[in-house]
C-alpha atoms as a PDB file:
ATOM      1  CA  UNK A   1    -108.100-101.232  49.440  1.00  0.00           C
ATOM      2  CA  UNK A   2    -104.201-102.578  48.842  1.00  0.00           C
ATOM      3  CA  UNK A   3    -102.154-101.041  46.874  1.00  0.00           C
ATOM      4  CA  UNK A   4    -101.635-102.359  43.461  1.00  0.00           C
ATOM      5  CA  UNK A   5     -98.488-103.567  42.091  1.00  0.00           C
ATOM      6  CA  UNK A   6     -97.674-100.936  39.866  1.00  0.00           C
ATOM      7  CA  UNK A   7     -98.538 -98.394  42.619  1.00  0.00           C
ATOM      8  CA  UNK A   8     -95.473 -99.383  44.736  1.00  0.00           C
ATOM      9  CA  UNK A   9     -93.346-100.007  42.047  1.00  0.00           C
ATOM     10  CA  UNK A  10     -93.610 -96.639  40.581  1.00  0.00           C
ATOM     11  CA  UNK A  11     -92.862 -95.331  44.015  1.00  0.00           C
ATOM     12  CA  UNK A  12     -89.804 -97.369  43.864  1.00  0.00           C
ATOM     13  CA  UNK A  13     -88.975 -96.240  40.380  1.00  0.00           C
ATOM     14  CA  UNK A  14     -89.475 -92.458  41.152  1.00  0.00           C
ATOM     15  CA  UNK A  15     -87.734 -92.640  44.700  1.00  0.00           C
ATOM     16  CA  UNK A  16     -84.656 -94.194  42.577  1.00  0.00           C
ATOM     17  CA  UNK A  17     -85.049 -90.999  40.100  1.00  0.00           C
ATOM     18  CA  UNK A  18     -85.313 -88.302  42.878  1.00  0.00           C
ATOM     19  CA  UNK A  19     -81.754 -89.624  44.476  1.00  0.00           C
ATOM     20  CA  UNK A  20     -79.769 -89.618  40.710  1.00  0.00           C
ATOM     21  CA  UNK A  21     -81.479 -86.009  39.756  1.00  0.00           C
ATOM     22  CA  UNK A  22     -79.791 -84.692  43.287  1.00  0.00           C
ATOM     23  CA  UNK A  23     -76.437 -86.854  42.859  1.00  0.00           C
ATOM     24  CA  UNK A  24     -76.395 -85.216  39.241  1.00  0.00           C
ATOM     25  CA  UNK A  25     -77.654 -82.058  40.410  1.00  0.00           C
ATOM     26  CA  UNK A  26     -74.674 -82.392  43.153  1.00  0.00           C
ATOM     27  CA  UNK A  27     -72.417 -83.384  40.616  1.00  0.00           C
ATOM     28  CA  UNK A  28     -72.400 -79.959  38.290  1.00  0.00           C
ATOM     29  CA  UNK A  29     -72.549 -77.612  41.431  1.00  0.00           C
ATOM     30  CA  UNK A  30     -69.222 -79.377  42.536  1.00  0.00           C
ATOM     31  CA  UNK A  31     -67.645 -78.633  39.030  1.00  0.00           C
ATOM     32  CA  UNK A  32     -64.723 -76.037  39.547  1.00  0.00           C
ATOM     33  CA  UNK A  33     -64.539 -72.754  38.700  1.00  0.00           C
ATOM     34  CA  UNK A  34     -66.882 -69.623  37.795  1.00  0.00           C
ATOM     35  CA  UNK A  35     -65.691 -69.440  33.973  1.00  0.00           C
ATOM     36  CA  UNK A  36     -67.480 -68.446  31.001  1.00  0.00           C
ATOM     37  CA  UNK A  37     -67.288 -73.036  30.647  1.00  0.00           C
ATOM     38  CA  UNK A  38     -69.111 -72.822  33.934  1.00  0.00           C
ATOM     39  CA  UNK A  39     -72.260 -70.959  32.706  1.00  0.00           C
ATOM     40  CA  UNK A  40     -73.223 -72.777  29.673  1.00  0.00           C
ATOM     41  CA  UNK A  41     -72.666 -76.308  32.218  1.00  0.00           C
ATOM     42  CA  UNK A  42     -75.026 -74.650  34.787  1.00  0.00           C
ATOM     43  CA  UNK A  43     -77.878 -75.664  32.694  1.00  0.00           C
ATOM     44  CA  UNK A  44     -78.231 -79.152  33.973  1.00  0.00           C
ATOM     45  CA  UNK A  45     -78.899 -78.014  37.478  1.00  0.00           C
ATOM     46  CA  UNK A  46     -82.224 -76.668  36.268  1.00  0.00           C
ATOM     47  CA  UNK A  47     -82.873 -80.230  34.568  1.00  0.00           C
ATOM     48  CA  UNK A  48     -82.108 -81.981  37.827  1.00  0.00           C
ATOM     49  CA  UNK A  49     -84.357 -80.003  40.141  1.00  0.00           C
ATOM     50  CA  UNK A  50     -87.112 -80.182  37.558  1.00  0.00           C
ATOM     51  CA  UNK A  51     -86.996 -84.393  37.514  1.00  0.00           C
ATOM     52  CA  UNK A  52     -86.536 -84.139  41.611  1.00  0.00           C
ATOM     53  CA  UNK A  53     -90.030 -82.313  41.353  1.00  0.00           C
ATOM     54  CA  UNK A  54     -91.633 -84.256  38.995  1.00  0.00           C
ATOM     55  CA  UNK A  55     -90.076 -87.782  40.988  1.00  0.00           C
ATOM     56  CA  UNK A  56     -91.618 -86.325  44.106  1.00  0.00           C
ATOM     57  CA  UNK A  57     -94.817 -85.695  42.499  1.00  0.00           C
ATOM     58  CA  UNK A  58     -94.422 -89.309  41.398  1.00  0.00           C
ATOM     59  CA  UNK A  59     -93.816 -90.843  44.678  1.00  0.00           C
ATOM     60  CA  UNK A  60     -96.726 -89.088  46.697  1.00  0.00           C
ATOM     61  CA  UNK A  61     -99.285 -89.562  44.274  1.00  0.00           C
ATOM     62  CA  UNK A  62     -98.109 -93.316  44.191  1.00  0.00           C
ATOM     63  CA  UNK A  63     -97.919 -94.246  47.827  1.00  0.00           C
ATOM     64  CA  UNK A  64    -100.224 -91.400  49.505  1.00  0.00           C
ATOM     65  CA  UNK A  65    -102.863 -92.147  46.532  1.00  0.00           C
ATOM     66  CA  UNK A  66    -103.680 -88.489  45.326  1.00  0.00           C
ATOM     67  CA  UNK A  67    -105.074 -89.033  41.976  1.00  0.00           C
ATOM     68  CA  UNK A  68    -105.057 -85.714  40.719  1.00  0.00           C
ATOM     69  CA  UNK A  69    -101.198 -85.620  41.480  1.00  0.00           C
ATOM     70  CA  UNK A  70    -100.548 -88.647  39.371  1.00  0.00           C
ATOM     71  CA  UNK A  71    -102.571 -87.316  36.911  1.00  0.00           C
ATOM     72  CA  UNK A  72    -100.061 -84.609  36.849  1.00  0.00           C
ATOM     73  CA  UNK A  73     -97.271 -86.939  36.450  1.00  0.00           C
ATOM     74  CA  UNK A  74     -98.565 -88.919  34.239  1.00  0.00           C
ATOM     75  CA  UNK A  75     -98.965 -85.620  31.644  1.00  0.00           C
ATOM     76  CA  UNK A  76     -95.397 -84.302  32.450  1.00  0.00           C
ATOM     77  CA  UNK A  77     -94.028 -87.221  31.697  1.00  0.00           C
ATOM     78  CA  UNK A  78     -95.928 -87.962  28.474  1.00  0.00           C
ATOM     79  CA  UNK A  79     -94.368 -84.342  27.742  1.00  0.00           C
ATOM     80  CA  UNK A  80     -91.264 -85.065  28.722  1.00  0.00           C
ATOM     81  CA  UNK A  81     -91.132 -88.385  26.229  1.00  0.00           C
ATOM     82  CA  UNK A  82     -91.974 -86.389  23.232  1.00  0.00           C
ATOM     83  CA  UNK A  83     -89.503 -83.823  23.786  1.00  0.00           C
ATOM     84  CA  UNK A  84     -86.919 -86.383  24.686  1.00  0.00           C
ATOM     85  CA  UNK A  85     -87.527 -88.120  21.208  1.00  0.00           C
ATOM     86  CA  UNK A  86     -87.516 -84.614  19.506  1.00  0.00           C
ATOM     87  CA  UNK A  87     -83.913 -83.836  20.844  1.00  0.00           C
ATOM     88  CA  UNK A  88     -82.617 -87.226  20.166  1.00  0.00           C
ATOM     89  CA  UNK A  89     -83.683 -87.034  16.872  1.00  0.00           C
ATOM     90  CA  UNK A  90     -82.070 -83.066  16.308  1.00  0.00           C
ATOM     91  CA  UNK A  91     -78.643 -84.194  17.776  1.00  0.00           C
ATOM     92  CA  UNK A  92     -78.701 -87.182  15.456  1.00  0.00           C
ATOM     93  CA  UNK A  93     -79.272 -84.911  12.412  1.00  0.00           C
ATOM     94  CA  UNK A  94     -76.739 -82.089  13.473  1.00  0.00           C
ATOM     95  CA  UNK A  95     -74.050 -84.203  14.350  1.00  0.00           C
ATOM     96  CA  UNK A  96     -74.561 -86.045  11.353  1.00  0.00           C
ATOM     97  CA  UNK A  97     -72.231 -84.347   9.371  1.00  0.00           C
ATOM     98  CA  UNK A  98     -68.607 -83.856   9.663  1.00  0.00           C
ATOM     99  CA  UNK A  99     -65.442 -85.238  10.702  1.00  0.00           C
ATOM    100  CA  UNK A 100     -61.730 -84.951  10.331  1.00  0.00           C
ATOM    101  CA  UNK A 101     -59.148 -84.386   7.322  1.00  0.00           C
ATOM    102  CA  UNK A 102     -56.749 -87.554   7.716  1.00  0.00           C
ATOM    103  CA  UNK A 103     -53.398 -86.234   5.982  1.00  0.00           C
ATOM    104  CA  UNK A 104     -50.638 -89.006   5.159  1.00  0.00           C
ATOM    105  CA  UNK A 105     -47.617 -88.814   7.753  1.00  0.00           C
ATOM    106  CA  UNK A 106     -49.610 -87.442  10.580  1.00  0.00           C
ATOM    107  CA  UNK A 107     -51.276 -89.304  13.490  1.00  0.00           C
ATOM    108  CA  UNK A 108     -53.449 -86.485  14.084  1.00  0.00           C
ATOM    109  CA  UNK A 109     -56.503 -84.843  11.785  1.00  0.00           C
ATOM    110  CA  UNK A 110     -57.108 -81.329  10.394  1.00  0.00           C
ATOM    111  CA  UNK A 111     -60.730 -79.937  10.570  1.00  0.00           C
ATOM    112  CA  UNK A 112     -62.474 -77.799   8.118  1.00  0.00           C
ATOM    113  CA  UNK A 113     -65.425 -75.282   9.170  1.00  0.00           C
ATOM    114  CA  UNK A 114     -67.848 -76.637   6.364  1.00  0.00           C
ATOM    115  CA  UNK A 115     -67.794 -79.797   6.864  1.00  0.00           C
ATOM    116  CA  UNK A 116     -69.931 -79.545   9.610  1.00  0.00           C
ATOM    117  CA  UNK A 117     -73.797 -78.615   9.971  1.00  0.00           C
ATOM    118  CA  UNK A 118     -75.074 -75.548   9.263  1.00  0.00           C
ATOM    119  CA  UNK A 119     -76.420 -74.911  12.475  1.00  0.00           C
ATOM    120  CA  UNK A 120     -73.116 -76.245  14.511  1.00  0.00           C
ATOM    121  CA  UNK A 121     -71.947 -73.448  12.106  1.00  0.00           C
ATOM    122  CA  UNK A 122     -73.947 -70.702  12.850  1.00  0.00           C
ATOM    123  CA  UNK A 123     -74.094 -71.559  16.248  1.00  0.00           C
ATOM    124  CA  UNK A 124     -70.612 -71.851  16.806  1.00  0.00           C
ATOM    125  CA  UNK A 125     -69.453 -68.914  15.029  1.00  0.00           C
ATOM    126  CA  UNK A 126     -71.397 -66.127  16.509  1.00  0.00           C
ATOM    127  CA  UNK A 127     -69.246 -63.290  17.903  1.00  0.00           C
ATOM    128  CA  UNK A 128     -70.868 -63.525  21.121  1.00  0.00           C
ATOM    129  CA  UNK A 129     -70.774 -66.863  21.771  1.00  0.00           C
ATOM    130  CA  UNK A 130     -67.297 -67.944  19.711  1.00  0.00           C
ATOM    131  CA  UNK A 131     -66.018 -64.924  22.441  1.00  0.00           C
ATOM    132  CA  UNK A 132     -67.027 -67.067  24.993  1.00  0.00           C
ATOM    133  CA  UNK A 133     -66.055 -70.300  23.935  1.00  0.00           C
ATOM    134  CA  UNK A 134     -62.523 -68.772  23.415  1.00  0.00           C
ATOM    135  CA  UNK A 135     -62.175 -67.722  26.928  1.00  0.00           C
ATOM    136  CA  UNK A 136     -63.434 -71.340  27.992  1.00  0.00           C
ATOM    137  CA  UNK A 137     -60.511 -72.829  26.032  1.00  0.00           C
ATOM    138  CA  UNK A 138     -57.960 -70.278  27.605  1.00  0.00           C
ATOM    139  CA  UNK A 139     -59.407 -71.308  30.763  1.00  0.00           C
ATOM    140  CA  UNK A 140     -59.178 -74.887  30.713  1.00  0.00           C
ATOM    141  CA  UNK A 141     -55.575 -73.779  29.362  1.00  0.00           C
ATOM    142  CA  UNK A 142     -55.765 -76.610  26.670  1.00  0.00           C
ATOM    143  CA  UNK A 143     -52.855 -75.378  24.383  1.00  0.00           C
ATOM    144  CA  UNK A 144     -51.054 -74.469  27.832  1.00  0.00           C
ATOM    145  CA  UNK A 145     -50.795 -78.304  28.949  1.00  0.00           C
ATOM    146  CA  UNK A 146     -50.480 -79.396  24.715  1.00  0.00           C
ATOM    147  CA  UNK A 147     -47.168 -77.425  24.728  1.00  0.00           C
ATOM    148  CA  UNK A 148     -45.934 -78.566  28.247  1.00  0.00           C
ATOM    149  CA  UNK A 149     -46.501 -82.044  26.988  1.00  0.00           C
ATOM    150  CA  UNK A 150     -44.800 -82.422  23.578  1.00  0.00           C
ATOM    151  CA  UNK A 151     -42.126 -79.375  24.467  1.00  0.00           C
ATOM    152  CA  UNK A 152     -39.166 -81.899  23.774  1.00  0.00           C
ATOM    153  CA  UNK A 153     -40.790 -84.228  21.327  1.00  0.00           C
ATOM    154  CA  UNK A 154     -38.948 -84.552  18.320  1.00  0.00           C
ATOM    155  CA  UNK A 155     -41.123 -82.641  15.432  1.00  0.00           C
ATOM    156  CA  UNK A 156     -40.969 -86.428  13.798  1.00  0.00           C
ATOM    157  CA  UNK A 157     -42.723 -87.702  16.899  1.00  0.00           C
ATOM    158  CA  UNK A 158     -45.038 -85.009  17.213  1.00  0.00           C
ATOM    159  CA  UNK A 159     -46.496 -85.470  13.674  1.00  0.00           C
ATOM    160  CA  UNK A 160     -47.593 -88.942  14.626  1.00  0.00           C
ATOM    161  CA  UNK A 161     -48.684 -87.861  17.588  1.00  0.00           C
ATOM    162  CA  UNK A 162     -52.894 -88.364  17.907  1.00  0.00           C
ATOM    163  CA  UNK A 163     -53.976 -85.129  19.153  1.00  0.00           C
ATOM    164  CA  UNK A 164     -57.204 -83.741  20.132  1.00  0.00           C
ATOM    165  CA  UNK A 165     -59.702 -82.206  17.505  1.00  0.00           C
ATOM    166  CA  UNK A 166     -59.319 -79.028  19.824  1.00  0.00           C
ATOM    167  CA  UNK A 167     -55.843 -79.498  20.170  1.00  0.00           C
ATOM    168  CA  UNK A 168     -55.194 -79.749  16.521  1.00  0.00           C
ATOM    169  CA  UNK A 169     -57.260 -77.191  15.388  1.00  0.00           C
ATOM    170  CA  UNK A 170     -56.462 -74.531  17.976  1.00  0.00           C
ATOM    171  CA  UNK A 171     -52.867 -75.026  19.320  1.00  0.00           C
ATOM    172  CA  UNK A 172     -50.932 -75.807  15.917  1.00  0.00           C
ATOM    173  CA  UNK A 173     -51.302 -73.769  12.499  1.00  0.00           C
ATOM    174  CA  UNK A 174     -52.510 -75.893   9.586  1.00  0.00           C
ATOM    175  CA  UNK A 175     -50.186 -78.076   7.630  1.00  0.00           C
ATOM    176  CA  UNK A 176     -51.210 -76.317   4.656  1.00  0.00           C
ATOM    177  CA  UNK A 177     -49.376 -73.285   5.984  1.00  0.00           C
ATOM    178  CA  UNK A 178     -46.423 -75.409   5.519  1.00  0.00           C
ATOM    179  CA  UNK A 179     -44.538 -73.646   8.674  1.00  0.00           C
ATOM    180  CA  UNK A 180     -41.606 -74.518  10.305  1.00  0.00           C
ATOM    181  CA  UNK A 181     -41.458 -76.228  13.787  1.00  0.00           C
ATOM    182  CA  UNK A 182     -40.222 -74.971  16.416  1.00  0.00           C
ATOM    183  CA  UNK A 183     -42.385 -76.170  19.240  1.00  0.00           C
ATOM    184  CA  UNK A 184     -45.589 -77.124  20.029  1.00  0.00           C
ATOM    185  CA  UNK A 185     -46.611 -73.972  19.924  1.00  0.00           C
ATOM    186  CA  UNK A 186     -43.840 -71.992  18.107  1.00  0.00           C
ATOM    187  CA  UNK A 187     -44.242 -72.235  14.238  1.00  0.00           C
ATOM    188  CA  UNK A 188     -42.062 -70.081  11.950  1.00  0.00           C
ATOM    189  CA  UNK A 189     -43.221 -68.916   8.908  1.00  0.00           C
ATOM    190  CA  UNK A 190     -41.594 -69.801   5.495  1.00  0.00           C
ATOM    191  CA  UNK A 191     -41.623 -68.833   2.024  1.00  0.00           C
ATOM    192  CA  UNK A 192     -44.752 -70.902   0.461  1.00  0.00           C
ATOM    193  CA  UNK A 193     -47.561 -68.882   0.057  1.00  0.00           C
ATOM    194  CA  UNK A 194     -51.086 -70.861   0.887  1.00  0.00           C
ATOM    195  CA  UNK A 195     -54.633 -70.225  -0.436  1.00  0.00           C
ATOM    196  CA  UNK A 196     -55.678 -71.607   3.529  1.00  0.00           C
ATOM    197  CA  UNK A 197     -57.154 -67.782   5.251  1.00  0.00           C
ATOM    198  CA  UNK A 198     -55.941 -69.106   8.768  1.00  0.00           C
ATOM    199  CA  UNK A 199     -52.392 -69.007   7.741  1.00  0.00           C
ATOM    200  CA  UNK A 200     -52.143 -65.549   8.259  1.00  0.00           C
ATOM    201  CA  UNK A 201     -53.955 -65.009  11.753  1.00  0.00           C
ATOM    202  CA  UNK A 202     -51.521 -67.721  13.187  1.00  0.00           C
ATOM    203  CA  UNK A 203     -49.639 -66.145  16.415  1.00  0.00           C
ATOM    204  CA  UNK A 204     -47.080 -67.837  18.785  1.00  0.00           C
ATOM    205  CA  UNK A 205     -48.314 -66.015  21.980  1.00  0.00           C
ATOM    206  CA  UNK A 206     -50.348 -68.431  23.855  1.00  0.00           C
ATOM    207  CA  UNK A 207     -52.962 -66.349  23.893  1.00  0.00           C
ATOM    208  CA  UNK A 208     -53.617 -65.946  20.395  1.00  0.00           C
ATOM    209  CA  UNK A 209     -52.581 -68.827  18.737  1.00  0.00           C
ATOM    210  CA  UNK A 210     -55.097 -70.267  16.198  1.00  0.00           C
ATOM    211  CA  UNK A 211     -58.307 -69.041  18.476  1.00  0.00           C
ATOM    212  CA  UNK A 212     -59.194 -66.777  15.650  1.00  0.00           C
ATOM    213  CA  UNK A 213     -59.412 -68.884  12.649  1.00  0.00           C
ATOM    214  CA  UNK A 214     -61.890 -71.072  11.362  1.00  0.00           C
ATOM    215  CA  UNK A 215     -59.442 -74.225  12.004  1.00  0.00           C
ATOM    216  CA  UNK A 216     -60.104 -73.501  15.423  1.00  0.00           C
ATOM    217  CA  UNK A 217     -64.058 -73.239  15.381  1.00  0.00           C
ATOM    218  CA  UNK A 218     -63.805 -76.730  13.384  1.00  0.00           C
ATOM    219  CA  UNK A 219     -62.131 -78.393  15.752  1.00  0.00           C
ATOM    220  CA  UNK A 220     -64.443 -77.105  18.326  1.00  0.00           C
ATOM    221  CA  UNK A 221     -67.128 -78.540  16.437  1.00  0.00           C
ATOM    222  CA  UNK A 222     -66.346 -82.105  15.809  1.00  0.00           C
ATOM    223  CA  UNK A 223     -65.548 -81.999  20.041  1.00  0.00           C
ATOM    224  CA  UNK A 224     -68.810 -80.627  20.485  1.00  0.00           C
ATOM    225  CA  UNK A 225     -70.284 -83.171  17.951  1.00  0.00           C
ATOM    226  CA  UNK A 226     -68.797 -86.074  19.595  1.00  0.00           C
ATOM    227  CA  UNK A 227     -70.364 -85.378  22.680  1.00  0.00           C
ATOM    228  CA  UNK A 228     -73.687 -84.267  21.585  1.00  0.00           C
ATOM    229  CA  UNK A 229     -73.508 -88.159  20.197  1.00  0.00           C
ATOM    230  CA  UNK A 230     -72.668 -89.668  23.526  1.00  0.00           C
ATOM    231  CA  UNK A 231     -75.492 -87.652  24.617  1.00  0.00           C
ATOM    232  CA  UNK A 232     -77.792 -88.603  22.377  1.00  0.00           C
ATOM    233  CA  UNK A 233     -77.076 -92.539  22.776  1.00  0.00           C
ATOM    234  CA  UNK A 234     -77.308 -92.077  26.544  1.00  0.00           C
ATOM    235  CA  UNK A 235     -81.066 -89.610  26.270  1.00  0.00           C
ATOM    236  CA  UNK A 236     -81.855 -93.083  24.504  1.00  0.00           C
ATOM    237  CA  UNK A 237     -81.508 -94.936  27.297  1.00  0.00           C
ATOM    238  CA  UNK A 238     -83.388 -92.562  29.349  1.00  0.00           C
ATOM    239  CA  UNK A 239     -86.545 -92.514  27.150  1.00  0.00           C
ATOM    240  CA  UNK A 240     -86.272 -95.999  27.623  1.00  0.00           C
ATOM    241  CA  UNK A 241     -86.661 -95.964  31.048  1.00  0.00           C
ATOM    242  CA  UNK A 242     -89.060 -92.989  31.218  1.00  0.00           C
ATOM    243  CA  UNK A 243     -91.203 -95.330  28.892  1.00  0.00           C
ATOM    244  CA  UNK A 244     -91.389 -97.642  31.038  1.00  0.00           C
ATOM    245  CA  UNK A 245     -91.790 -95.251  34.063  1.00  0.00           C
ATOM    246  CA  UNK A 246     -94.549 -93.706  32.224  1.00  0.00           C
ATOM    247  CA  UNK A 247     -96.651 -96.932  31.479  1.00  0.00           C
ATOM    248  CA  UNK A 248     -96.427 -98.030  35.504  1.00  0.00           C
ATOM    249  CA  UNK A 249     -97.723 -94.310  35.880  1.00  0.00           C
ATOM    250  CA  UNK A 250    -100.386 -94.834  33.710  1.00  0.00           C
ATOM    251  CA  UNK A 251    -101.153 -98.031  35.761  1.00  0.00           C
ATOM    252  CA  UNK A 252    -101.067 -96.412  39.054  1.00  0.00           C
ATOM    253  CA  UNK A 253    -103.157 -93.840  38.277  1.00  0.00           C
ATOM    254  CA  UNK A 254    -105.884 -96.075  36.588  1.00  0.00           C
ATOM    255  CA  UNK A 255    -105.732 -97.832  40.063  1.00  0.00           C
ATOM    256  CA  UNK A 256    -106.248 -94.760  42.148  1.00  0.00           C
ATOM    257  CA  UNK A 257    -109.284 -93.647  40.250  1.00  0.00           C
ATOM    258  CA  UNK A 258    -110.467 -97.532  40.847  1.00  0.00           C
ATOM    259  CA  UNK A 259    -110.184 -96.883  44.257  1.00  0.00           C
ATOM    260  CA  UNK A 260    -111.369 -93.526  44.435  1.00  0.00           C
ATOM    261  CA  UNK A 261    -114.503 -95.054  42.985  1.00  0.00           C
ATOM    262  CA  UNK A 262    -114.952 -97.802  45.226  1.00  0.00           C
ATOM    263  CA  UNK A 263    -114.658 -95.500  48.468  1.00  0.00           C
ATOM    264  CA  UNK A 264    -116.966 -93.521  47.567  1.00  0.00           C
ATOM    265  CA  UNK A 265    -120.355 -93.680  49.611  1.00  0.00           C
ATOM    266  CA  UNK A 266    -123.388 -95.559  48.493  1.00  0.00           C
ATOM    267  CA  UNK A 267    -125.924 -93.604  47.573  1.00  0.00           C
ATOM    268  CA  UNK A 268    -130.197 -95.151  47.305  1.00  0.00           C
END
C-alpha cells in the first residue's frame, strides 16, 4: 500500500531535526576552551545526540514502516512535550523576579542579591558552584577587557557609560561605597562609612575585585536570568514545532498499523 501523507512528511520533518541536533551538537563541541564555562555548556551535546536518536527513530519508522518504532517515537515525544512545557513554565517563574537598581547620574544599574528568586539564590551562591562560576568569569577575563576599554575615559563618561549587569556588579565597587575613581578598576577608598557589606571585600587586583561579594553574585543573576528568558521564548517555539511533529507522528503511526492490518493474510 502507498504511503500516506503524513508518513513522508514526518520523514521530512525528522530528517530536518536530525541535521540541526548535529549542526547544534557541532556547534558546542567547537566552543573554545576546557574551562570550568566549558563544563556546565557541555550539557547540550547530550540534548543533541538524544533528538539525533529519537529523529532517526522517527525517520525509519516513517519511511521503512516499522510500527513498533513509531510507536516508540510517538511516546518519547509525548514525553518530551510535557517536560518541555514543565521547564518553560519553571524558567518563567524563576526569572520572574528581579532586575536592576537604576541610580540618577549613571547609565549603568546596580544589582542587589535579593531581588532575585530564591532558587537563582541558592543556586547561585553555593560555595561549590559560585567557585566555579568565579573562575568562568576570570576566564572569559570580563573585568580584564572592562578596564582595557574605559582605561582613559573620563570618570564623567564612565558613569554614563551602560555597562553589563556582570560588568557592573563584578568589576566596579558599589556606588554606595562612595569610593574614589581612579580607573576602571582602581577605586580608592574614602572617609564615608557605608552600611553596604561588599564595601569592605572590594580589592584592586584583578583577580579579586568584587568576585566575593554579593554585588557580584547579583549581577550574575540578572545575566543568567536574561538568558534563561531568551531560552524560554525560544523552548516555545520548539514545543510548537514538536506539537506539530508529534500529531504527524501520531498520524503515521495510525497508518502503519492500517497497513499492517491489511497485509496480513486471510484467514477461512
Amino acid at each position: 500500500m502507498a504511503f500516506r501523507l503524513s508518513n513522508n512528511l514526518l520523514g521530512i520533518l525528522n530528517f530536518m531535526t536530525f541535521l540541526l541536533s548535529i549542526l547544534g551538537a557541532g556547534i558546542w563541541l567547537s566552543r573554545e576552551g576546557l574551562t570550568e564555562c566549558k563544563h556546565f555548556l557541555d550539557r547540550p551535546i547530550y540534548v543533541g545526540v538524544f533528538l539525533m536518536a529519537v529523529s532517526l527513530a522517527g525517520m525509519i519508522g516513517a519511511c521503512c514502516r516499522v510500527t513498533w518504532l513509531l510507536w516508540l517515537y510517538v511516546v518519547v515525544m509525548f514525553l518530551l512535550i510535557v517536560l518541555g512545557v514543565v521547564f518553560t513554565v519553571f524558567a518563567f517563574v524563576v526569572t520572574n523576579k528581579g532586575a536592576g537598581e537604576t541610580l540618577p547620574g549613571r547609565g549603568y544599574k546596580e544589582y542587589r542579591l535579593g531581588d532575585y528568586s530564591n532558587w537563582l539564590q541558592k543556586r547561585v551562591s553555593d560555595g561549590k558552584n559560585w567557585n566555579k562560576i568565579k573562575s568562568c568569569l576570570a576566564d572569559s577575563k570580563v573585568c580584564t577587557d572592562f578596564n582595557d576599554k574605559y582605561l582613559n575615559v573620563p570618570v564623567t563618561e564612565f558613569y554614563r557609560e551602560h555597562l553589563s549587569s556582570v560588568q557592573s556588579g563584578c568589576c566596579k565597587p558599589s556606588d554606595d561605597c562612595q569610593f574614589k575613581y581612579v580607573g576602571p578598576t582602581n577605586w580608592t577608598r574614602g572617609s564615608a562609612v557605608s552600611t553596604n557589606p561588599d564595601c569592605s571585600l572590594w580589592d584592586n587586583n584583578m583577580d579579586t575585585l568584587y568576585f566575593n561579594c554579593q554585588s557580584c553574585k547579583a549581577g550574575f543573576m540578572d545575566n543568567l536570568r536574561s538568558s534563561w528568558k531568551k531560552v524560554a521564548v525560544v523552548n516555545i517555539v520548539c514545543l510548537v514545532f514538536l506539537i506539530i511533529d508529534y500529531s504527524v507522528g501520531c498520524c503515521a503511526f495510525r497508518n502503519n498499523r492500517r497497513d499492517d492490518h491489511y497485509q496480513q493474510p486471510w484467514k477461512p
